[in-house]
N, C-alpha and C. Protein backbone atom coordinates (compact mmCIF):
# COMPACT_ATOMS: atom_id res chain seq x y z
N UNK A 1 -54.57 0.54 56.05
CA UNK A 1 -56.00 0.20 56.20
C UNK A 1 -56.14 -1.32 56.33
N UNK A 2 -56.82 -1.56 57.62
CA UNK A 2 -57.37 -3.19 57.51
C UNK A 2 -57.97 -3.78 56.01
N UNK A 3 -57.79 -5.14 55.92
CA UNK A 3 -58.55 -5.51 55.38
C UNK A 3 -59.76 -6.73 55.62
N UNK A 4 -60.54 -6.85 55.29
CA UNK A 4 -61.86 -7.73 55.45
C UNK A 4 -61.26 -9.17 56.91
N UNK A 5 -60.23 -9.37 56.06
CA UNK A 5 -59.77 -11.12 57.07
C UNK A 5 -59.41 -10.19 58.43
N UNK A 6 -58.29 -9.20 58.54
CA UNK A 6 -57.80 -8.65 59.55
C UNK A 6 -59.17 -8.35 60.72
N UNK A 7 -59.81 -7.38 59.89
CA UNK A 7 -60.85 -7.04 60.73
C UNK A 7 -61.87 -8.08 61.56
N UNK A 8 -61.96 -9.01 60.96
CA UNK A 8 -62.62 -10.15 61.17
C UNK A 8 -62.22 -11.00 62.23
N UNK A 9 -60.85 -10.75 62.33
CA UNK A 9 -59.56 -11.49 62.99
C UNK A 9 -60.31 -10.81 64.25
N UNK A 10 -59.78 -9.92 64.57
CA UNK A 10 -59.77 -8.67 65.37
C UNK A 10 -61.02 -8.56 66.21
N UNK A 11 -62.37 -8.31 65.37
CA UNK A 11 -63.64 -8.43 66.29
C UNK A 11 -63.77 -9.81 66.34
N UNK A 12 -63.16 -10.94 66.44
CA UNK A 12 -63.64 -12.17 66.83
C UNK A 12 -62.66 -12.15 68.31
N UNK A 13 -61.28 -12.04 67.97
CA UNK A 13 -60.55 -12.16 69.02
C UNK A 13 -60.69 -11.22 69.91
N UNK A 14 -61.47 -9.98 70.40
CA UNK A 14 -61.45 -9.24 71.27
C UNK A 14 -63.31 -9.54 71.99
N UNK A 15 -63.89 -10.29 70.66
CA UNK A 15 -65.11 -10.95 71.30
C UNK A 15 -64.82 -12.53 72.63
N UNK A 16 -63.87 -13.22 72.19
CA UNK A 16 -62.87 -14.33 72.93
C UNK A 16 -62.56 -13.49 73.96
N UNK A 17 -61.68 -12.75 74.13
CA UNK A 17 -60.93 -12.20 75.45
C UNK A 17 -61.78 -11.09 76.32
N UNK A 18 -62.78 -10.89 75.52
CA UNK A 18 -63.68 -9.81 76.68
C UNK A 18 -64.84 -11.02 77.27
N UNK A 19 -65.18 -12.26 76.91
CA UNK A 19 -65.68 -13.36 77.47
C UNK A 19 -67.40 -13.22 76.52
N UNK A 20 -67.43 -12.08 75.29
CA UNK A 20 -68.69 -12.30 75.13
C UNK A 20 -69.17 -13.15 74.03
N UNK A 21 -69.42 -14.27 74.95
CA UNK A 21 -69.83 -15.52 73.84
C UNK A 21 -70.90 -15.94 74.43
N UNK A 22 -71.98 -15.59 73.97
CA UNK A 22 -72.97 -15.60 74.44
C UNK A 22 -73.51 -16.76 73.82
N UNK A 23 -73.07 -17.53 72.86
CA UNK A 23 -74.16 -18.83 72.22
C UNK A 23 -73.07 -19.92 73.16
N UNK A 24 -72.10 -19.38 73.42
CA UNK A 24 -71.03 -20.97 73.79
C UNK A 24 -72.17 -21.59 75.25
N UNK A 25 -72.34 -23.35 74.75
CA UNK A 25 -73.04 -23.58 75.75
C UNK A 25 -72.36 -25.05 76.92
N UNK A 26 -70.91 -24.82 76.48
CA UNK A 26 -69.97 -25.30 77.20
C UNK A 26 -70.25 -27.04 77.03
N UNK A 27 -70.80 -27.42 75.94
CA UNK A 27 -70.57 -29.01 75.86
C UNK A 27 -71.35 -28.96 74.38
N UNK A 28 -70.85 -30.10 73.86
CA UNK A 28 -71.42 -30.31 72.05
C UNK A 28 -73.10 -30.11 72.21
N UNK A 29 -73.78 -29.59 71.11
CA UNK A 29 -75.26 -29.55 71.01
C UNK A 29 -75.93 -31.02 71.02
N UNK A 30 -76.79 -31.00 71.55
CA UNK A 30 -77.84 -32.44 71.06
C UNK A 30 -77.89 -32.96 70.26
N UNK A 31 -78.19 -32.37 69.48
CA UNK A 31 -78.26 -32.31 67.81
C UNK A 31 -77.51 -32.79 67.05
N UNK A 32 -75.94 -32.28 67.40
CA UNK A 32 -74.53 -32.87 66.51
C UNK A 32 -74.31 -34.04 67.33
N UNK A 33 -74.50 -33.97 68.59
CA UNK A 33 -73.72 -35.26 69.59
C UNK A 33 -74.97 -36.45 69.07
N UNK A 34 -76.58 -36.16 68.51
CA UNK A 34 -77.50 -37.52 68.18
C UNK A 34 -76.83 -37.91 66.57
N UNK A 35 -76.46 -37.05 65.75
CA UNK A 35 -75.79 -37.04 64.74
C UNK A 35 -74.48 -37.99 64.35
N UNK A 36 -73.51 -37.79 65.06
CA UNK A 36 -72.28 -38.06 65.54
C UNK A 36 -72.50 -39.02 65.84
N UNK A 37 -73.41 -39.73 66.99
CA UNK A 37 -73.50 -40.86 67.31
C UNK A 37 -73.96 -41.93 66.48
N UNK A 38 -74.53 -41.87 65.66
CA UNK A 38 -75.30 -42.84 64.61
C UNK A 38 -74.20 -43.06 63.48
N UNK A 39 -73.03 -42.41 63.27
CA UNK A 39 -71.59 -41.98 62.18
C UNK A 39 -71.18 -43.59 62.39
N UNK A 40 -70.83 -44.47 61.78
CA UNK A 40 -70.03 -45.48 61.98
C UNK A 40 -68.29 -45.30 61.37
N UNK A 41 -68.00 -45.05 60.29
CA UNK A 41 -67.02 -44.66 59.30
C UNK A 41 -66.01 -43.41 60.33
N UNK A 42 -65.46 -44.29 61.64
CA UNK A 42 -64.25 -43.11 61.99
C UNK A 42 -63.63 -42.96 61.05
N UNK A 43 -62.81 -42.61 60.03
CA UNK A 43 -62.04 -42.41 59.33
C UNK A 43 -62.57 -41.60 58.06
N UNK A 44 -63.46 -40.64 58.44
CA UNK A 44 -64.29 -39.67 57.44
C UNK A 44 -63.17 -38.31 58.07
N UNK A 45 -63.07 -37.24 56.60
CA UNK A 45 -62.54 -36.49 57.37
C UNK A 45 -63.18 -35.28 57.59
N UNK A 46 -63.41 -34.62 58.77
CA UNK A 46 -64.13 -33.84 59.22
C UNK A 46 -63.50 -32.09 59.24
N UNK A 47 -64.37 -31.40 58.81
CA UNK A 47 -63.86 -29.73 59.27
C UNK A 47 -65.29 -29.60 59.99
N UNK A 48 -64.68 -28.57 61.07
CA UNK A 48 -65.93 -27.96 62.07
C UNK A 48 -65.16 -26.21 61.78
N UNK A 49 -65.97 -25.52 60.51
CA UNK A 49 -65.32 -24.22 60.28
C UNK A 49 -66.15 -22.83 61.31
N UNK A 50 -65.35 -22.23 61.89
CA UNK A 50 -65.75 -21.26 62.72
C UNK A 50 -65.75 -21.95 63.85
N UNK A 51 -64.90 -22.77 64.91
CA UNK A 51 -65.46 -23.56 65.57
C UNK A 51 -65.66 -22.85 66.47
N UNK A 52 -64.71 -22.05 67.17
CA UNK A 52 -65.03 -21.41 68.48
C UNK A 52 -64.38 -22.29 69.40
N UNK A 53 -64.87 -22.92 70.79
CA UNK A 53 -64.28 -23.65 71.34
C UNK A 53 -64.30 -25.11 71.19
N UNK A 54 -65.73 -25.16 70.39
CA UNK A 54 -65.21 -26.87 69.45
C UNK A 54 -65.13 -28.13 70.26
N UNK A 55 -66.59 -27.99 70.92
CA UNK A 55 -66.74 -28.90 72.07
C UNK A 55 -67.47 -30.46 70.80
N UNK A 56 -67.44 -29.90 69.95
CA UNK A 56 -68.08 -30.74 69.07
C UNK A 56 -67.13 -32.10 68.55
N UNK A 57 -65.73 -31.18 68.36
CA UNK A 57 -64.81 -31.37 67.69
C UNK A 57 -63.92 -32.38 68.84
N UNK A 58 -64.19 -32.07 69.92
CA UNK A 58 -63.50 -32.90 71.39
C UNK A 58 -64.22 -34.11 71.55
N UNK A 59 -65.58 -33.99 71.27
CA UNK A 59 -66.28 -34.98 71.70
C UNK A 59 -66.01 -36.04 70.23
N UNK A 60 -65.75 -35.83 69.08
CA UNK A 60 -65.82 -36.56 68.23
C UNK A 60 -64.17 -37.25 67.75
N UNK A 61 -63.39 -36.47 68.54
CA UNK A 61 -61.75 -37.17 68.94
C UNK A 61 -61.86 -37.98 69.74
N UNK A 62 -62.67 -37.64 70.90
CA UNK A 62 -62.45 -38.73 72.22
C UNK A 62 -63.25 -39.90 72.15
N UNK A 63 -64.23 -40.32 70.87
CA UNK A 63 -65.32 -41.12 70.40
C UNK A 63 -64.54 -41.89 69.06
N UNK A 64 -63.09 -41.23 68.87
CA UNK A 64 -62.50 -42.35 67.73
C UNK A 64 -62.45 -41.83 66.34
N UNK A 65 -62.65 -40.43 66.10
CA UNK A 65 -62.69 -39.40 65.07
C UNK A 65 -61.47 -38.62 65.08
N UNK A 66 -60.54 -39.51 64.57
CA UNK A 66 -59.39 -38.80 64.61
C UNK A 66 -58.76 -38.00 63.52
N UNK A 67 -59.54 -37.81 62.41
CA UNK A 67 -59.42 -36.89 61.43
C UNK A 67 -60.93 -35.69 61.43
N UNK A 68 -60.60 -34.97 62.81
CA UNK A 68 -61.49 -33.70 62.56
C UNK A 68 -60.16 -32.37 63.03
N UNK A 69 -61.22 -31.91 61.64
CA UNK A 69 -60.28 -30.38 61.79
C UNK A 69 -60.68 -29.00 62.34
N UNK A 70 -60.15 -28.30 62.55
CA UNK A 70 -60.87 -27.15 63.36
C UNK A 70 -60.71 -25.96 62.84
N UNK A 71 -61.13 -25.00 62.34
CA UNK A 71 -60.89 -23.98 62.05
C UNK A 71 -61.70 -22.91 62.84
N UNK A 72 -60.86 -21.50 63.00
CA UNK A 72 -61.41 -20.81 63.43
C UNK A 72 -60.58 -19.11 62.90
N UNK A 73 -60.88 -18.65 62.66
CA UNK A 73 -60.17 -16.95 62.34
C UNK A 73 -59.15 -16.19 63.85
N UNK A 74 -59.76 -16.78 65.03
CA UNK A 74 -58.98 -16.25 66.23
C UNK A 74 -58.65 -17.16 66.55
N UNK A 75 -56.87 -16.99 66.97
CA UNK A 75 -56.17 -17.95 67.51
C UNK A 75 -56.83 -18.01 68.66
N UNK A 76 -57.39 -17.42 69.67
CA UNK A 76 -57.95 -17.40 71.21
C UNK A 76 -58.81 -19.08 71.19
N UNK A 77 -59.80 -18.72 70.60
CA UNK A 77 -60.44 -20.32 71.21
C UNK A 77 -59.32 -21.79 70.76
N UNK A 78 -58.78 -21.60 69.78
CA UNK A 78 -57.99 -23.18 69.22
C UNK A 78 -56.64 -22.85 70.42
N UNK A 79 -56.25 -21.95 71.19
CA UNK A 79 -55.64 -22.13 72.22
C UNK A 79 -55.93 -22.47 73.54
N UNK A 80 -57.51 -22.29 73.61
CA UNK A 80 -57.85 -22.99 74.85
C UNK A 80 -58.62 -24.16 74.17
N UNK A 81 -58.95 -24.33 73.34
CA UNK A 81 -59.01 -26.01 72.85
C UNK A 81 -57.85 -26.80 72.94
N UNK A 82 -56.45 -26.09 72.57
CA UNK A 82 -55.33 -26.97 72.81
C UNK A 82 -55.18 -27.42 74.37
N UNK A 83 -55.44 -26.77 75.18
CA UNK A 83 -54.94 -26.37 76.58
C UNK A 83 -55.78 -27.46 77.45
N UNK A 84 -57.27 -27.67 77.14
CA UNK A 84 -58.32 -28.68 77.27
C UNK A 84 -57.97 -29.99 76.60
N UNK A 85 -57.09 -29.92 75.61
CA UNK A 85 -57.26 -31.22 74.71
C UNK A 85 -55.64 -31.34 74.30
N UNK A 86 -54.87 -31.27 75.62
CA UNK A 86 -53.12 -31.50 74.82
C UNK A 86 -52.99 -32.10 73.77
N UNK A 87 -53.78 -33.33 73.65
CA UNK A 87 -53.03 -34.59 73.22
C UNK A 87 -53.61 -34.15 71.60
N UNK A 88 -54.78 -33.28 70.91
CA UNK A 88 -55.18 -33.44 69.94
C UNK A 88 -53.88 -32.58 69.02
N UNK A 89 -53.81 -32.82 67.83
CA UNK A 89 -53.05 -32.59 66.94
C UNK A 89 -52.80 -31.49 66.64
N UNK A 90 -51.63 -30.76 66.72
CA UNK A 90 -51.76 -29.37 66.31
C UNK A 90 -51.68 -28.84 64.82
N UNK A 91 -51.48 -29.97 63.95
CA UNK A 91 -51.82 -29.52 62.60
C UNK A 91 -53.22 -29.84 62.28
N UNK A 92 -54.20 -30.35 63.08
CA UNK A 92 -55.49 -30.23 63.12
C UNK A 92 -56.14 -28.99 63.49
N UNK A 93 -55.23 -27.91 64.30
CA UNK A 93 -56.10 -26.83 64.48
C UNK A 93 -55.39 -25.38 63.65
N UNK A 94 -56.48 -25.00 62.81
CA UNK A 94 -55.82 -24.31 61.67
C UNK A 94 -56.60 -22.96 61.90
N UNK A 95 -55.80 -21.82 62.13
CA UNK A 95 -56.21 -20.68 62.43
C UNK A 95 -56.18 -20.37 60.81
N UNK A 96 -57.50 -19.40 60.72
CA UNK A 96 -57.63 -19.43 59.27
C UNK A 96 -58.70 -18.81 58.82
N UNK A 97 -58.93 -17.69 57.31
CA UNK A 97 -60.15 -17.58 56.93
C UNK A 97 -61.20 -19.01 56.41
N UNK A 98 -61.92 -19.01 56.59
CA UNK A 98 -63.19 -20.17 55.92
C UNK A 98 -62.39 -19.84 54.67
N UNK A 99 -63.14 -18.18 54.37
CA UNK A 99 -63.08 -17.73 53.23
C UNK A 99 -62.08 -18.38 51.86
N UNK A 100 -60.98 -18.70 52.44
CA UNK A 100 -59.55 -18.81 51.46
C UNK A 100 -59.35 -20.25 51.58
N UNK A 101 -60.10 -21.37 53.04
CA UNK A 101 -59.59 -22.49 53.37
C UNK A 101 -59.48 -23.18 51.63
N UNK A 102 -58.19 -23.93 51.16
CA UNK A 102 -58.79 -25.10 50.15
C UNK A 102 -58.35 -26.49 50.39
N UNK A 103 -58.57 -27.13 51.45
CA UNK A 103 -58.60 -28.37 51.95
C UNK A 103 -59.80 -29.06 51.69
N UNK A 104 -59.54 -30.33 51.56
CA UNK A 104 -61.23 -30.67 51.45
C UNK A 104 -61.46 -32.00 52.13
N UNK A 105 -62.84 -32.07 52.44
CA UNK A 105 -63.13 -32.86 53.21
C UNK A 105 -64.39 -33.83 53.04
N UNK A 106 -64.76 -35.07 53.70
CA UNK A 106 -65.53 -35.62 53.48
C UNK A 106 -66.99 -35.08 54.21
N UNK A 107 -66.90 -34.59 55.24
CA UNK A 107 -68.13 -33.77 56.27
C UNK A 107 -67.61 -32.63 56.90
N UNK A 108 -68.79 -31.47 56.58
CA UNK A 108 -68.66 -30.11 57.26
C UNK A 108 -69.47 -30.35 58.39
N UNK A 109 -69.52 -29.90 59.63
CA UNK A 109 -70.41 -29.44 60.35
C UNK A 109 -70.42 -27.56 60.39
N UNK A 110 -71.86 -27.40 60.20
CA UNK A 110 -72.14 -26.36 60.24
C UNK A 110 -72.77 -26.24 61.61
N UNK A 111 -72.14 -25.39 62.83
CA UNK A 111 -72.90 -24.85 63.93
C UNK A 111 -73.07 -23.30 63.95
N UNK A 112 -74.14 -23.04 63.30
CA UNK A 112 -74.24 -21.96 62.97
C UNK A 112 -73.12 -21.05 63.04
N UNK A 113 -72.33 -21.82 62.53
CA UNK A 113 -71.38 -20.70 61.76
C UNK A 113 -72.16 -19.51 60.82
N UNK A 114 -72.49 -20.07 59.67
CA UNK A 114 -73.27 -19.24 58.69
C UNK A 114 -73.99 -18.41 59.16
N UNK A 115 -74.81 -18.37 60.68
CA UNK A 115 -75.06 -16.68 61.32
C UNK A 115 -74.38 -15.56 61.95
N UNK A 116 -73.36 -16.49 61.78
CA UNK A 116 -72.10 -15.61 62.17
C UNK A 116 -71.61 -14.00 61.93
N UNK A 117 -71.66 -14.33 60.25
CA UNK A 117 -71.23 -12.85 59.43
C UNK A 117 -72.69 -12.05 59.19
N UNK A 118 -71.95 -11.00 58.87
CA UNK A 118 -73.13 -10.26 58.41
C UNK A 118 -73.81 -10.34 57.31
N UNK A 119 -75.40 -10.91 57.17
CA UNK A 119 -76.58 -11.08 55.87
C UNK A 119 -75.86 -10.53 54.72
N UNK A 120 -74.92 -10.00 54.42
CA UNK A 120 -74.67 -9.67 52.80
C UNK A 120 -74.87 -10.44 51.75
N UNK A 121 -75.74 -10.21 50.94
CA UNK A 121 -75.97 -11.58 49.60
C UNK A 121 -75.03 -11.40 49.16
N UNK A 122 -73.87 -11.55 48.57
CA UNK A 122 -72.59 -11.98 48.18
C UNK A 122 -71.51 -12.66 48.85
N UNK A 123 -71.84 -12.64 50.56
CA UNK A 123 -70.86 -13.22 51.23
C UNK A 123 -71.75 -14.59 51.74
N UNK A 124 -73.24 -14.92 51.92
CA UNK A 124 -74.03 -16.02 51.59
C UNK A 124 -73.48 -16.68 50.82
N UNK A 125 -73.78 -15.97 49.52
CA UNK A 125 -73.59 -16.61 48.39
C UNK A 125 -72.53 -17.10 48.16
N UNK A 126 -71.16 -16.42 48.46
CA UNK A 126 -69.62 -17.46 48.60
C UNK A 126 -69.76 -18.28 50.07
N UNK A 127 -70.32 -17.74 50.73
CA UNK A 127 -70.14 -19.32 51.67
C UNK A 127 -71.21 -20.67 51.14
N UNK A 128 -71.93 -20.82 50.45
CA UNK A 128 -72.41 -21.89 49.99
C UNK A 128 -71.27 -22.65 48.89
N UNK A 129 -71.08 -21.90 47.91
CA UNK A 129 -69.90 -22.37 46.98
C UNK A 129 -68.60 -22.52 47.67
N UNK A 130 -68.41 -22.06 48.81
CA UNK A 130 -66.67 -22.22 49.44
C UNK A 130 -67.24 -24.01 50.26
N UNK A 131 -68.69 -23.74 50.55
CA UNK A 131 -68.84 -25.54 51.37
C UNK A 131 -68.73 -26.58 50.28
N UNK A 132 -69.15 -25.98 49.19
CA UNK A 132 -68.87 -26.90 47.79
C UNK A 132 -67.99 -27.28 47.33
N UNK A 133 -67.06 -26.40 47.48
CA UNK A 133 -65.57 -26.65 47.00
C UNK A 133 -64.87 -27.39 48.51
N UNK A 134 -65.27 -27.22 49.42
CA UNK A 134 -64.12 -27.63 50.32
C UNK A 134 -64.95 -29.27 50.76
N UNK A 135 -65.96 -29.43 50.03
CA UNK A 135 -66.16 -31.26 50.34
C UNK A 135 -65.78 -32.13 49.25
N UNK A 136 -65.84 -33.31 49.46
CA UNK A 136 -64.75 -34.13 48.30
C UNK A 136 -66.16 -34.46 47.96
N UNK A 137 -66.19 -34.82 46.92
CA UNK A 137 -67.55 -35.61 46.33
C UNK A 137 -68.32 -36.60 47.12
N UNK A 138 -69.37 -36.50 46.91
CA UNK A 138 -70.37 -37.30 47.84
C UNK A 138 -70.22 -36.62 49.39
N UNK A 139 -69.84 -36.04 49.36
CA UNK A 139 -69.41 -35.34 50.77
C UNK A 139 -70.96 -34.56 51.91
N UNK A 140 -70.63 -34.26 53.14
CA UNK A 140 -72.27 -33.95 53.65
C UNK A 140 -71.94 -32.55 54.36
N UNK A 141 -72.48 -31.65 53.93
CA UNK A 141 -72.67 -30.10 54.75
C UNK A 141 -73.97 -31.01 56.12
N UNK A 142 -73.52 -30.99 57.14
CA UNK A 142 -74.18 -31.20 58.66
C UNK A 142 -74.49 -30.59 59.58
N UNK A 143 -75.46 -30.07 59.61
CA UNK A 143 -75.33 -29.34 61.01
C UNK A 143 -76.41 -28.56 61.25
N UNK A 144 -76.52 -27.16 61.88
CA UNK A 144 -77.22 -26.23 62.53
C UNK A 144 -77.46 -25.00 62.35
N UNK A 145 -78.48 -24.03 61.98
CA UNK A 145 -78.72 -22.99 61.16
C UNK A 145 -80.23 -22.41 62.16
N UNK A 146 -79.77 -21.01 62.80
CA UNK A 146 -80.75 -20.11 63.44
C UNK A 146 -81.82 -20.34 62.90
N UNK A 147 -83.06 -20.40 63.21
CA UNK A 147 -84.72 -20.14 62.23
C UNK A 147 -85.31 -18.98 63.06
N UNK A 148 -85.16 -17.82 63.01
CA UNK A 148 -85.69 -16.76 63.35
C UNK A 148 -85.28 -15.62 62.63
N UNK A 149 -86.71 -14.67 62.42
CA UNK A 149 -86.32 -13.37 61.46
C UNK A 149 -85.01 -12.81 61.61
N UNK A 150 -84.77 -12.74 59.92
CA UNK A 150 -83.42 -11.87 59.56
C UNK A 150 -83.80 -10.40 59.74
N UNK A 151 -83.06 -9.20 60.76
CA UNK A 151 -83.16 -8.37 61.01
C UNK A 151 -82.87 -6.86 59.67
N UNK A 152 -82.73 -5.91 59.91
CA UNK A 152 -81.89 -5.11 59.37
C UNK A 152 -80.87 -4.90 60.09
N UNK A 153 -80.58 -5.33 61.11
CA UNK A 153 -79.57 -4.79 62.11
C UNK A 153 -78.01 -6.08 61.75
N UNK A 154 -77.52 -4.61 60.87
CA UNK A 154 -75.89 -5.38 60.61
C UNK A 154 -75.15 -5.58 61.72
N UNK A 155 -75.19 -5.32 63.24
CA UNK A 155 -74.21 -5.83 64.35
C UNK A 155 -74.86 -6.40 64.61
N UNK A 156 -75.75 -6.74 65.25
CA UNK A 156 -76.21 -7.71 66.21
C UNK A 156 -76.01 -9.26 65.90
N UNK A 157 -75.27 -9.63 66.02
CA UNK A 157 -75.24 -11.25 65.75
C UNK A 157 -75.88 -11.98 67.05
N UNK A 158 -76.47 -13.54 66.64
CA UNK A 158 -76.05 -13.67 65.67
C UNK A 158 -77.26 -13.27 64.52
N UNK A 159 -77.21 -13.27 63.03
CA UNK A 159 -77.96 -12.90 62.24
C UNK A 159 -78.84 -14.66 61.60
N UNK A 160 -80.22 -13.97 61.57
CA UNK A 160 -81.07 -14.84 61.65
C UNK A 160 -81.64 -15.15 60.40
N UNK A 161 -82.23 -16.19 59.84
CA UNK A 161 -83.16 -16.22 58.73
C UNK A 161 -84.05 -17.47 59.13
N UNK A 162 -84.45 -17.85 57.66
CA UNK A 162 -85.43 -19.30 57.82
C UNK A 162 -85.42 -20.37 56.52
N UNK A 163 -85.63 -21.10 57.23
CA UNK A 163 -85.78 -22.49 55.74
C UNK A 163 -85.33 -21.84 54.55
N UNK A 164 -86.49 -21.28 54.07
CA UNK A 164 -86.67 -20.83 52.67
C UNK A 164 -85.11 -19.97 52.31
N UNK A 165 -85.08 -18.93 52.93
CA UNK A 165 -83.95 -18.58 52.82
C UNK A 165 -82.55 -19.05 52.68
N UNK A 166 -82.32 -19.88 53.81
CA UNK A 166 -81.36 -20.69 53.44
C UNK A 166 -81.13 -21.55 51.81
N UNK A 167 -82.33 -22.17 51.73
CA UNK A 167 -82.30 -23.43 50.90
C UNK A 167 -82.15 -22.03 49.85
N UNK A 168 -82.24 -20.81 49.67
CA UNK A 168 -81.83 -20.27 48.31
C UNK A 168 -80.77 -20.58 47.93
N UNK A 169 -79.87 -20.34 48.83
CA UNK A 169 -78.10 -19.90 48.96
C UNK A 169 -77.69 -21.63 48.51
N UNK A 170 -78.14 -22.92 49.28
CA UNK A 170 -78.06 -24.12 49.52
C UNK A 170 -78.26 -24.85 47.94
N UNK A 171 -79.25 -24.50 47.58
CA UNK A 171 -79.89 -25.41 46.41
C UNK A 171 -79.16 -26.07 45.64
N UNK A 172 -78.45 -24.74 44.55
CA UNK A 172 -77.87 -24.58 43.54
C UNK A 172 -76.57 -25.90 43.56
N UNK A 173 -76.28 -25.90 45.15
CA UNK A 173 -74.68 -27.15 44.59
C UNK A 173 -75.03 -27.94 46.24
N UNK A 174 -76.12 -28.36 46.43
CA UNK A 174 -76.36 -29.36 47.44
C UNK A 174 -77.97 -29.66 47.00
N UNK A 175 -78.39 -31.27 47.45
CA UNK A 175 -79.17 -31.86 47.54
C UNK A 175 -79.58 -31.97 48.94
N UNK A 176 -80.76 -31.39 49.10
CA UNK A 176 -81.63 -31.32 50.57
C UNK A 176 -81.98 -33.10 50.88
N UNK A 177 -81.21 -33.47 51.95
CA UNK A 177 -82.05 -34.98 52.52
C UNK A 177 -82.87 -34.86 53.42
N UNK A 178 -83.01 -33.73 54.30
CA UNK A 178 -82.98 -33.49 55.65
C UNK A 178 -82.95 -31.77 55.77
N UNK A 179 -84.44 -31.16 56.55
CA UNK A 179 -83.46 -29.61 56.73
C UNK A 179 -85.31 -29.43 57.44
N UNK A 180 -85.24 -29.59 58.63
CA UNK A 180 -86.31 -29.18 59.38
C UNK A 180 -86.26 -28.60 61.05
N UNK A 181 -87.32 -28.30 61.51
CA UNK A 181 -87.39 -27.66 62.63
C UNK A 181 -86.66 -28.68 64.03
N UNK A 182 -85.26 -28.06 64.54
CA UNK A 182 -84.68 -29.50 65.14
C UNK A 182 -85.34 -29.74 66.77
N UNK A 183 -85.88 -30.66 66.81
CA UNK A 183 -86.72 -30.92 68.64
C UNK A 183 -85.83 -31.07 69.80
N UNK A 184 -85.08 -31.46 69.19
CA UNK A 184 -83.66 -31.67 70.63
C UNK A 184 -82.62 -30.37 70.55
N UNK A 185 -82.97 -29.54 70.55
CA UNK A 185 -81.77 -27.68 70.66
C UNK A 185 -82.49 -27.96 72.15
N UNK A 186 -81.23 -27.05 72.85
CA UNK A 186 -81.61 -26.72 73.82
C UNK A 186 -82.83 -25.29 73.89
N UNK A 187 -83.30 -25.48 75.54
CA UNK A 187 -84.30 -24.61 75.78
C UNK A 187 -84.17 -22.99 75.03
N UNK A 188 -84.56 -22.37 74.19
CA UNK A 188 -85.00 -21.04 73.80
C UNK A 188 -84.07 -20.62 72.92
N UNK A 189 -83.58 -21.79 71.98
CA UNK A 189 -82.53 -21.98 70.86
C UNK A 189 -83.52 -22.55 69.35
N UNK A 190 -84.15 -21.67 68.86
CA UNK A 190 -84.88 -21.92 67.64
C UNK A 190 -83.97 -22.19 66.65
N UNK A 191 -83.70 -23.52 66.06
CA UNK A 191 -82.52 -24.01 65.02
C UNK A 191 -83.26 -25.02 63.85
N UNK A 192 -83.08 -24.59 62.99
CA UNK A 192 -83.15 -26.11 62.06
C UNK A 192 -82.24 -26.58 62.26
N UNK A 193 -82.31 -28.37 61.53
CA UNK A 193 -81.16 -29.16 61.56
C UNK A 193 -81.15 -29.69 59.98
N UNK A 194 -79.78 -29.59 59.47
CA UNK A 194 -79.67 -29.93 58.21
C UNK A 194 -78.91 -30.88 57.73
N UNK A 195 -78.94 -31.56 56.82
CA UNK A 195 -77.84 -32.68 56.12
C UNK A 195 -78.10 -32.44 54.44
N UNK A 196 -77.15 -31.96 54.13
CA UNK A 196 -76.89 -31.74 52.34
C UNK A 196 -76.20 -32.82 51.93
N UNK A 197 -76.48 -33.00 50.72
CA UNK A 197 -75.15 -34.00 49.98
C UNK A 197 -75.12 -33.03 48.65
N UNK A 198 -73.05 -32.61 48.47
CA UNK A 198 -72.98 -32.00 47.56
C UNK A 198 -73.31 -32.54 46.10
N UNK A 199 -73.70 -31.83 45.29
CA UNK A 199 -74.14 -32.22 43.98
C UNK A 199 -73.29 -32.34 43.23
């Protein structure tokens, strides 16, 4: 019998090779690239967890960010990230659960990763404490989070919520600086944009 990581493995990598990636929008978001740009401190170290193809993660190597890491559960996208990006490091791209990662880092970007899995309050609830544990102190959860109704529908990703919701899961081991409706997503992409500092 599979278990939880396998399975996970499995419908991500047959989502990669049947081409249905329906959020990939083939260059970094607005949002992370206005973000990114204002960063002075190259030498922060970065995870982009769930990356997918990690156009985020290219653009912030080729800008002088040479400690970002990549994670993703299917080897498929960190092989055509390698293939696009020879020269980046291959112990930078770490096929891997989030779930188990214990590396830690100075900045997460979150691109809606976190709508990724399925709404279960217990698997929320460990992905807020796994972003806690995997930033070094003073460290910043960054990034991008769906704002549209959470469904009942356990397949359909990706899975949606709002502010309030989030900041439940968030509160407890991050300090809100920042977490509002973001103006620069592209056209018919309803997202907040967030910046935590762990507590």
């Amino acid at each position: 019998m599979k278990n939880i990581e396998t399975e996970t493995k499995d419908y991500w990598t047959q989502r990669y090779n049947e081409e249905k990636t329906g959020w990939d929008i083939g260059y970094p978001s607005k949002p992370l690239k206005a973000y990114f740009d204002q960063l002075e401190n190259k030498e922060l170290t970065i995870l982009i967890p769930g990356a997918g193809n990690a156009y985020e993660a290219e653009y912030l190597y080729n800008n002088g960010f040479k400690n970002v890491f990549i994670l993703d559960i299917s080897e498929v996208p960190l092989a055509a990230f390698k293939k696009r990006n020879p020269d980046f490091p291959e112990t930078q791209l770490i096929q891997g659960d989030f779930f188990t990662h214990n590396t830690t880092y100075d900045l997460i970007i979150e691109q809606t990763f976190f709508c990724s899995f399925p709404p279960i309050e217990e698997t929320r609830i460990t992905y807020a404490k796994q972003m806690f544990h995997l930033l070094n102190t003073n460290g910043k959860l960054v990034g991008l989070w769906f704002d549209f109704p959470l469904t009942n529908d356990l397949e359909k990703r990706p899975f949606g919520g709002d502010k309030a919701l989030y900041l439940s899961y968030l509160k407890p081991y991050f300090m809100e600086k920042i977490f509002e409706t973001c103006y620069n997503s592209i056209p018919d992409r309803n997202e907040l944009f967030g910046i935590f500092m762990k507590l």
